[in-house]
Protein backbone atom coordinates (compact mmCIF):
# COMPACT_ATOMS: atom_id res chain seq x y z
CA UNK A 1 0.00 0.00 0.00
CA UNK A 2 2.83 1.68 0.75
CA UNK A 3 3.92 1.54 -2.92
CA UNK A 4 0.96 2.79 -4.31
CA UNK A 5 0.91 6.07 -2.49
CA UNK A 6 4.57 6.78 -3.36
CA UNK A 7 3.66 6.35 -7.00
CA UNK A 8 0.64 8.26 -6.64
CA UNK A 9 2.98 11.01 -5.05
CA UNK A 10 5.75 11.07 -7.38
CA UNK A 11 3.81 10.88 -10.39
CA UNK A 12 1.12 13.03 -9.46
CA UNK A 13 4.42 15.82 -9.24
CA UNK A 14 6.02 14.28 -12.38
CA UNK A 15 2.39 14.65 -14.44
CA UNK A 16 2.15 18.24 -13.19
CA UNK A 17 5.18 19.32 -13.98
CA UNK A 18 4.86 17.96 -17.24
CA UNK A 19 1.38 19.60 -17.68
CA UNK A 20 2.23 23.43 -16.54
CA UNK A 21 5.16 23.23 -19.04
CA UNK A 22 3.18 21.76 -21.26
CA UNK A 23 0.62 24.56 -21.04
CA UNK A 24 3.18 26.95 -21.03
CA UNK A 25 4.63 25.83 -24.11
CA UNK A 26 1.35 25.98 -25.80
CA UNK A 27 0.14 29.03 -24.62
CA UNK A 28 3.81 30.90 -25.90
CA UNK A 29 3.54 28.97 -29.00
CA UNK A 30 -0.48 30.52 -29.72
CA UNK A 31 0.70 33.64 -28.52
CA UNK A 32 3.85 33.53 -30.74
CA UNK A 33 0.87 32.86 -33.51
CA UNK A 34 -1.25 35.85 -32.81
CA UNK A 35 1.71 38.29 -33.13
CA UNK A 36 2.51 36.92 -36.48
CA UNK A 37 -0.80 36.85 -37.78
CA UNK A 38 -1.76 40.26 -36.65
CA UNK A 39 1.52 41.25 -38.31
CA UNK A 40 0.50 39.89 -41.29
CA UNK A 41 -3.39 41.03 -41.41
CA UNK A 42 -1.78 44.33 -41.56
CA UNK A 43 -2.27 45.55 -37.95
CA UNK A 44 -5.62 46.12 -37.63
CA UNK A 45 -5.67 48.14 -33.76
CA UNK A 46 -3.38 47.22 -31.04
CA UNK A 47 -1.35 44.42 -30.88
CA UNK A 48 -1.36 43.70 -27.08
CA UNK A 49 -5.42 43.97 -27.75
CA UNK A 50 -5.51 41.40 -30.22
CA UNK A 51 -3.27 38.54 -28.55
CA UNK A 52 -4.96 39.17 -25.34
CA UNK A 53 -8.58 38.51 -27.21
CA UNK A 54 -6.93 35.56 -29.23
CA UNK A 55 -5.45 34.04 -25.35
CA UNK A 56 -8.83 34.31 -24.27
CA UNK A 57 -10.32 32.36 -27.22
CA UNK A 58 -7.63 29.75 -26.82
CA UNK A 59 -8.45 28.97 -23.09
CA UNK A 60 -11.85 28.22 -24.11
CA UNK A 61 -10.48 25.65 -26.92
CA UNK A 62 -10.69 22.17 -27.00
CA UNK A 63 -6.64 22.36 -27.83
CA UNK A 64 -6.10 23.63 -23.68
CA UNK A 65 -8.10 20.73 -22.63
CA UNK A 66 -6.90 18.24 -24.51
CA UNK A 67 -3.52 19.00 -22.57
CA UNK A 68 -5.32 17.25 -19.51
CA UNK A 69 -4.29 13.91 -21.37
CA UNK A 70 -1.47 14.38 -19.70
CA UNK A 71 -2.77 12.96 -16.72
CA UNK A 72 -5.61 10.45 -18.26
CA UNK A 73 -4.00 8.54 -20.29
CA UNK A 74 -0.97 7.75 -18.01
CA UNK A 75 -3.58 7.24 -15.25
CA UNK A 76 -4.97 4.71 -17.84
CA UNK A 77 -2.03 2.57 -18.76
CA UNK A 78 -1.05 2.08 -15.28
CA UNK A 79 -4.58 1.05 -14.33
CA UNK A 80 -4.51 -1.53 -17.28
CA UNK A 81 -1.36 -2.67 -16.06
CA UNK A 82 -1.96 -3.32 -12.74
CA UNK A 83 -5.07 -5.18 -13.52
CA UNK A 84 -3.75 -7.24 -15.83
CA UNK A 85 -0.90 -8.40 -13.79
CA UNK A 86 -3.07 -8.99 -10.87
CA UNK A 87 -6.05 -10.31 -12.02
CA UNK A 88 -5.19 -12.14 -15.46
């Protein structure tokens, strides 16, 4: 039992980790997108404006929770795992 709640620990901080850079990355990459297309729109209004309105689109997305995947499908394979060494 013992086990279990150290690998519930440690991955629980690995998968977070991995998640907040994750949705760092992804946010700085749509951000990095936003610049370039108002750029090339030929900069209609304020630039700070516009990627602030396109970061608040992009939290809504489906892309931002899609990132959560990060912790179901590891959750999943270790689940399938254990109950297929234990009970099969």
């Amino acid at each position: 039992m013992l086990a279990l709640a150290r690998l519930i620990l440690i991955g629980g901080v690995f998968l977070t980790m991995v998640y907040v850079g994750l949705s760092l990355w992804s946010r700085y990459m749509r951000a990095s997108k936003l610049r370039r297309e108002w750029e090339d729109t030929g900069r209609p209004g304020d630039r700070d404006t516009f990627v602030q309105q396109g970061l608040r689109d992009y939290d809504g997305s489906v892309r931002r929770k899609l990132i959560l995947g990060v912790y179901v499908i590891p959750i999943m394979i270790v689940s399938v795992i254990v109950y297929l060494t234990n009970f099969n």
